[in-house]
Protein backbone atom coordinates (compact mmCIF):
# COMPACT_ATOMS: atom_id res chain seq x y z
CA UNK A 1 -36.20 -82.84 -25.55
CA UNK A 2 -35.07 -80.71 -22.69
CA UNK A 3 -36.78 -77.42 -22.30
CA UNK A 4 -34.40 -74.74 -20.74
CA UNK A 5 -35.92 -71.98 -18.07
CA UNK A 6 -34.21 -68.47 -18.04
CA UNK A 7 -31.95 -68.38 -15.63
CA UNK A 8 -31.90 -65.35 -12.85
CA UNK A 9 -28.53 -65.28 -12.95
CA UNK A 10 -26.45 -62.66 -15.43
CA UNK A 11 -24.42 -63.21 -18.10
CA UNK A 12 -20.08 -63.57 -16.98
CA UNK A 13 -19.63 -60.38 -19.40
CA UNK A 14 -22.64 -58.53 -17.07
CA UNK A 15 -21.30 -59.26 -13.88
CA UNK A 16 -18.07 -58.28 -14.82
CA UNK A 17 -18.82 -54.81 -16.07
CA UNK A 18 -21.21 -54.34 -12.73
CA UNK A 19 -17.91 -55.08 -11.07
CA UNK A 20 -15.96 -52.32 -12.97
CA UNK A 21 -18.98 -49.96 -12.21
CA UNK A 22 -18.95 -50.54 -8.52
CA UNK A 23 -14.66 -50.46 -8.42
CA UNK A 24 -14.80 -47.18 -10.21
CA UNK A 25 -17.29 -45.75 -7.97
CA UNK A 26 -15.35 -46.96 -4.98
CA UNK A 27 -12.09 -45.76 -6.29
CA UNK A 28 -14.13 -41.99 -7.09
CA UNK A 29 -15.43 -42.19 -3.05
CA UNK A 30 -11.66 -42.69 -2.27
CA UNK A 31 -10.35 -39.97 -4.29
CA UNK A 32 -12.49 -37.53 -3.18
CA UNK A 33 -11.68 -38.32 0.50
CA UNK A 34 -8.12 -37.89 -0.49
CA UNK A 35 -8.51 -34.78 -1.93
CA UNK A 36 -10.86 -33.18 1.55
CA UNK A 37 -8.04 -34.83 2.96
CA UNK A 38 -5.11 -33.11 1.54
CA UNK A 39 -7.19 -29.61 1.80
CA UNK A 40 -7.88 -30.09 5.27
CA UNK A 41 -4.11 -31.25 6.46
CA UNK A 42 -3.01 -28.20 4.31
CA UNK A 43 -5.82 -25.60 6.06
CA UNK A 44 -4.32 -26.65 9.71
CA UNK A 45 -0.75 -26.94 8.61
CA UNK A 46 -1.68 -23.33 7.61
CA UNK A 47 -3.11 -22.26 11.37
CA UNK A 48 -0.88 -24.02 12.88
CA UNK A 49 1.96 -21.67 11.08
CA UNK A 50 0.01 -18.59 12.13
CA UNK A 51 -0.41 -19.08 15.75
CA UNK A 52 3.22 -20.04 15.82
CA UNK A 53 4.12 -16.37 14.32
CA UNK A 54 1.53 -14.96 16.66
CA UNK A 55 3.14 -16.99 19.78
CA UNK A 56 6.59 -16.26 18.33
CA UNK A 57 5.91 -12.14 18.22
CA UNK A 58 4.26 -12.25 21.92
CA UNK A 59 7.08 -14.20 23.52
CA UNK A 60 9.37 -11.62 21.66
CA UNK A 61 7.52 -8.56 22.95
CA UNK A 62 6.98 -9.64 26.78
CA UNK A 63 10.90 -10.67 26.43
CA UNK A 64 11.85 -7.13 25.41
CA UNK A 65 9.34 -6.00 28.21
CA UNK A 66 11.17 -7.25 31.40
CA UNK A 67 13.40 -5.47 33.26
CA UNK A 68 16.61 -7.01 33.64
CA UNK A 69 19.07 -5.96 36.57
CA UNK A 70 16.81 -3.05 38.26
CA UNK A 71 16.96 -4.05 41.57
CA UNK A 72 20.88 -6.31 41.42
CA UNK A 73 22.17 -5.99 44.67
CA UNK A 74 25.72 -7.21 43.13
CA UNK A 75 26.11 -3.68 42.26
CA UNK A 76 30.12 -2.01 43.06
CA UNK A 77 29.83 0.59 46.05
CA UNK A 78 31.60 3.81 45.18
């Protein structure tokens, strides 16, 4: 008559739901990486859109500052 020990190791079915616990957790981790992610890319895409404008309306205004033709030598002599 063989006597059996317990073994140390856990059943197939308790292993297996272990490794659903720890893929779920894993695939949680990744989602919420995603999602910082997908706020973050949008928060700079945002910036990036307002210094353009800001760039855009400087350019515009030192543009309309110059003076163009003040001191044109090419000018007809009466």
């Amino acid at each position: 008559m063989k006597i059996q020990l317990p073994s140390s190791r856990p059943a197939p079915a308790a292993r297996q739901g272990s490794a659903i616990i720890f893929i779920l957790a894993l695939l949680s981790i990744m989602l919420l990486l995603v999602a910082a992610n997908t706020k973050t890319v949008s928060r700079v895409r945002q910036e990036v859109r307002l210094v353009d404008q800001r760039q855009t309306a400087r350019l515009a205004a030192s543009a309309t500052n110059q003076v163009t033709g003040a001191n044109s030598t090419n000018q007809p002599t009466p």
